[in-house]
Protein backbone atom coordinates (compact mmCIF):
# COMPACT_ATOMS: atom_id res chain seq x y z
CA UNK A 1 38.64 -42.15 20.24
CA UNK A 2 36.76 -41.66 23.63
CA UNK A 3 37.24 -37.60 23.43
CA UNK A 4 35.90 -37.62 20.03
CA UNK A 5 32.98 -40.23 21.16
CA UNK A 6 32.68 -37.78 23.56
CA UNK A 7 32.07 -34.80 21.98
CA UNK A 8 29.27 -36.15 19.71
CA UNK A 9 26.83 -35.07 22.13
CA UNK A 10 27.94 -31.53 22.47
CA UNK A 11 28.28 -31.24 18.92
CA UNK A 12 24.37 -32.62 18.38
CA UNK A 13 23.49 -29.79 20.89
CA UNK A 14 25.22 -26.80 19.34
CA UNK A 15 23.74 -27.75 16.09
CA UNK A 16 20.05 -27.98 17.79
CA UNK A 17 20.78 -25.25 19.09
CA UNK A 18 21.48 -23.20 15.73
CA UNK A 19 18.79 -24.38 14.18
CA UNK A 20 16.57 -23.03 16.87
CA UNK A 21 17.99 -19.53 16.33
CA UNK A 22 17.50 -19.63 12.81
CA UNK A 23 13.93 -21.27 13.62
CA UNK A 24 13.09 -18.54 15.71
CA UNK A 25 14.66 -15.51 13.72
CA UNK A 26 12.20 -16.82 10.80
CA UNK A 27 9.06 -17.23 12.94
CA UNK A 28 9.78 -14.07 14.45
CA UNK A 29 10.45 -12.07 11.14
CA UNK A 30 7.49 -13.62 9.88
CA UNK A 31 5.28 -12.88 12.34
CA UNK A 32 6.22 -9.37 12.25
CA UNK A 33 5.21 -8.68 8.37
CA UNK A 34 1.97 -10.73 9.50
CA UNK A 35 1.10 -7.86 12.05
CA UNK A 36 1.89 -5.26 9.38
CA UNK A 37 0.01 -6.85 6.44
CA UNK A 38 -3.04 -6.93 8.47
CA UNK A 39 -2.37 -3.21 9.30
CA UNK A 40 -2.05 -2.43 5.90
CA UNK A 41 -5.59 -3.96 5.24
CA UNK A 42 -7.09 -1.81 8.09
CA UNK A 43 -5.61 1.02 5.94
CA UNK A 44 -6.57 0.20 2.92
CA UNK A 45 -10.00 -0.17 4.26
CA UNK A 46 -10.20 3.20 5.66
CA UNK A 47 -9.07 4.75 2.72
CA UNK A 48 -11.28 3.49 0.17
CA UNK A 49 -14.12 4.51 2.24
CA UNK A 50 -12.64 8.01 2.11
CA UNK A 51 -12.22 8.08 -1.25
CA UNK A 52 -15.62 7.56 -1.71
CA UNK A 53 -16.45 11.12 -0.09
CA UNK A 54 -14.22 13.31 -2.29
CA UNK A 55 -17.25 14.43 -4.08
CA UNK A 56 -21.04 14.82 -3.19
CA UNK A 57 -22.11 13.44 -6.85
CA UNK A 58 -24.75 10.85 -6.84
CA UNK A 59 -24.32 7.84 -9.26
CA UNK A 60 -26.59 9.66 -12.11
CA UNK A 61 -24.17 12.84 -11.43
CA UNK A 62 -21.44 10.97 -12.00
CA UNK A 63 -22.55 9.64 -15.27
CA UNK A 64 -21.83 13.33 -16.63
CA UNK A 65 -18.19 12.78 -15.77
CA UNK A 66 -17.84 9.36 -17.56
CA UNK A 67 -17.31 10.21 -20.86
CA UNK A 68 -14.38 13.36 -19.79
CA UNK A 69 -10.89 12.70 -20.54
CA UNK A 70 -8.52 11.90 -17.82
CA UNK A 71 -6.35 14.97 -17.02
CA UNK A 72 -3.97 13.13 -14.15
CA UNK A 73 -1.66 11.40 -16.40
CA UNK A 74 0.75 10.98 -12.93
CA UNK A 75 -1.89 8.86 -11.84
CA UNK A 76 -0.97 5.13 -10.96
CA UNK A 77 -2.17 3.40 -13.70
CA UNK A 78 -3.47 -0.24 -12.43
CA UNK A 79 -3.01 -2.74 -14.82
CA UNK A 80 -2.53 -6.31 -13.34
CA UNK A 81 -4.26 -9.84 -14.00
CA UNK A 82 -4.71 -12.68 -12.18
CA UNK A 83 -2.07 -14.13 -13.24
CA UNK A 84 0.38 -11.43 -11.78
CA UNK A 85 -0.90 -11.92 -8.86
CA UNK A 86 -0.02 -15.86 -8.57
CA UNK A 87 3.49 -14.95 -9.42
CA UNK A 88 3.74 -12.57 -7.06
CA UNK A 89 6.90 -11.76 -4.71
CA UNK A 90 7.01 -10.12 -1.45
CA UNK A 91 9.85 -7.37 -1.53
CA UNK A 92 8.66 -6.56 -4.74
CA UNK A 93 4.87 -6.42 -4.42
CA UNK A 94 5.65 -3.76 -1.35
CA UNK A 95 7.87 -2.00 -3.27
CA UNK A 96 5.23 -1.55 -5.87
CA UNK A 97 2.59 -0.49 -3.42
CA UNK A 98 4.64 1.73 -1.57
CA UNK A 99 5.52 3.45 -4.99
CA UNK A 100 1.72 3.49 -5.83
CA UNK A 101 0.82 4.64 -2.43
CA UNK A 102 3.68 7.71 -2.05
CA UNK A 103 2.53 8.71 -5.66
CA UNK A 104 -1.74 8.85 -4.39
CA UNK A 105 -0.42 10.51 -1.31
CA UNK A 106 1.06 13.76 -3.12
CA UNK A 107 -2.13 13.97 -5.50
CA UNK A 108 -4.50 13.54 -2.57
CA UNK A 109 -2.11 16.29 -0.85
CA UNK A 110 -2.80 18.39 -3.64
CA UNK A 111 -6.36 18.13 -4.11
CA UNK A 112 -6.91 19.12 -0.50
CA UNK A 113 -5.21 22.12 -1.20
CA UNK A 114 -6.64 22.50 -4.67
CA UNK A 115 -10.25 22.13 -2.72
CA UNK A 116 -9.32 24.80 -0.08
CA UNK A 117 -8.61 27.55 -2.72
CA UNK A 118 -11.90 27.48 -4.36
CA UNK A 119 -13.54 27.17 -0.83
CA UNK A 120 -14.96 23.22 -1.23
CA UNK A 121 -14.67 21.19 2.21
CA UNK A 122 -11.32 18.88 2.34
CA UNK A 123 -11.67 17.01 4.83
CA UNK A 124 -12.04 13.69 2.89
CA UNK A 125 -8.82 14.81 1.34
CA UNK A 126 -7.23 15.36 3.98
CA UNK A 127 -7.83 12.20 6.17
CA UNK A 128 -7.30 9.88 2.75
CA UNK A 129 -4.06 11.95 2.71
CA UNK A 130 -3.27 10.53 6.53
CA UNK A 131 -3.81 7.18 6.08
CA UNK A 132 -2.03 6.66 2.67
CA UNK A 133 1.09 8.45 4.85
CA UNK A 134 0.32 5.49 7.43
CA UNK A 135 0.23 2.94 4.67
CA UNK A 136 3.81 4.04 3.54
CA UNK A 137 5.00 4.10 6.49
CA UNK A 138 3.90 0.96 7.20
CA UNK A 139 5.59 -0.76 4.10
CA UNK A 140 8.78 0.80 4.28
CA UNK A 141 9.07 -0.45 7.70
CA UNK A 142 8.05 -3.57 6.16
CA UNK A 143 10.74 -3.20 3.91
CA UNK A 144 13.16 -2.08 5.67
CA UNK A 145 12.94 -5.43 8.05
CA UNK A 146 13.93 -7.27 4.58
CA UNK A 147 16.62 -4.82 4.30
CA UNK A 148 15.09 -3.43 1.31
CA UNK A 149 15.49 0.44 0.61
CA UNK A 150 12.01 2.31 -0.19
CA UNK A 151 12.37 3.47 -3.76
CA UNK A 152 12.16 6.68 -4.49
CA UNK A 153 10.04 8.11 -7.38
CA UNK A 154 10.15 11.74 -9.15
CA UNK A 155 7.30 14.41 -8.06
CA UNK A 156 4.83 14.45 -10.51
CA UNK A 157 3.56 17.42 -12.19
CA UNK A 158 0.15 18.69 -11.56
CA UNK A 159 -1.96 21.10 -13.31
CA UNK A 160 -2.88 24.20 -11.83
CA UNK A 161 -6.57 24.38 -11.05
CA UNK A 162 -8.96 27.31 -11.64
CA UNK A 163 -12.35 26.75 -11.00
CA UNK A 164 -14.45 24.95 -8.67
CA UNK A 165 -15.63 22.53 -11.74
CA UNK A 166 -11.99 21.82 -12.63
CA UNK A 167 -11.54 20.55 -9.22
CA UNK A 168 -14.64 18.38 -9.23
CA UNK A 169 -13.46 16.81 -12.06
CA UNK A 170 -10.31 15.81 -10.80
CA UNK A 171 -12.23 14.55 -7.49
CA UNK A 172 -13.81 12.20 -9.44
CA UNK A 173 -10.95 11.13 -11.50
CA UNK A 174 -9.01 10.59 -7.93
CA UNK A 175 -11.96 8.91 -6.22
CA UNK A 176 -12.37 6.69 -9.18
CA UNK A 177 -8.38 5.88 -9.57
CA UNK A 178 -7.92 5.56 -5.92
CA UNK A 179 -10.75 3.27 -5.12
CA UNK A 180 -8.93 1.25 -8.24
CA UNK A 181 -5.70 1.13 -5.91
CA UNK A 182 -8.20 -0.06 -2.74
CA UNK A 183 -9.29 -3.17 -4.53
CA UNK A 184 -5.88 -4.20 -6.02
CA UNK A 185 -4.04 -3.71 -3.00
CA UNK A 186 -6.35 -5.32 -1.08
CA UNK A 187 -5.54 -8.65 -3.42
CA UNK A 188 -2.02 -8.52 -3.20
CA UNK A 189 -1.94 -8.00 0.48
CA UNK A 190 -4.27 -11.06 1.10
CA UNK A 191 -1.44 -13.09 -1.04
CA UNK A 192 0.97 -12.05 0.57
CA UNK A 193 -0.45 -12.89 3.57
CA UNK A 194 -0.80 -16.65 1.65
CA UNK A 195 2.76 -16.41 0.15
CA UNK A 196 4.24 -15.13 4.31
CA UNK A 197 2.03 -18.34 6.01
CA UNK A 198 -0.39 -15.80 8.13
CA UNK A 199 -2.37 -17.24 10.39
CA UNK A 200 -5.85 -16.54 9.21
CA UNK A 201 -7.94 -14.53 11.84
């Protein structure tokens, strides 16, 4: 009776101990998709101002292109209320941006080189193009520390471009569809950051 009297206390210890580990595992893991949520914002941030630039048109301009039909059918197509976003779940809210992002990142690819052939500046193209590659890089690592796999999607198929109007048109319809991406990603990453406990800074 005395050895198993005695043994009480090492057993309280080991079990402390455990749930320390598993304590600290958590805060750890947690703290690390804090860090890349708020990178992700920094991103997103970045890239909406880009997207802004992928055309010189004022706001009149613009008005010309409102009534044109959408040609980018491949485009993400954003279509989420608010009540999608309070039922929202981490591995698969990531997912669905890193799809969304990988699928912006091969039309922005090929409007920069869509813009070089007919000799209009791509630079706006091109940096939008770097920082949606950050972005996904930045979720699948995110996913990858919830040993989730990155899913992969089909290449889309793009039309072959002409003109120097044909690609103005689809710099609009890009700018417009991307800065559509901005603002809903911007949402779900701030709930996420609710639903992962971020500190708020």
């Amino acid at each position: 009776m005395k050895l198993i009297h005695d043994s009480a206390p090492c057993l309280h210890l080991l079990l402390l101990a455990e749930l320390f580990v598993h304590s600290s595992s958590r805060t750890s893991h947690t703290s690390s998709l804090c860090s890349m949520l708020k990178l992700m914002m920094a991103q997103v941030d970045r890239l909406k101002n880009l997207s802004k630039s992928f055309h010189d048109l004022s706001d009149v301009e613009l008005l010309n292109f409102a009534d044109m039909e959408h040609r980018l059918h491949s485009l993400p197509h954003i279509h989420h209320t608010a009540t999608h976003l309070s039922s929202l779940k981490v591995n698969e809210s990531l997912s669905q941006l890193y799809v969304h992002a990988q699928a912006f990142k091969l039309h922005v690819d090929w409007l920069k080189t869509a813009k070089e052939n007919v000799s209009l500046s791509s630079h706006s193209a091109e940096g939008a193009g770097t920082h949606l590659l950050q972005l996904s890089n930045l979720l699948n690592s995110s996913l990858h520390q919830m040993s989730e796999e990155a899913p992969l999607s089909p290449p889309p198929s793009l039309p072959v471009t002409s003109t120097a109007f044909d690609v103005l048109r689809f710099s609009v319809e890009i700018s417009e569809r991307l800065q559509v991406f901005c603002d809903w990603s911007k949402r779900v990453l701030r709930q996420l950051q609710r639903l992962s406990h971020c500190p708020r800074h």
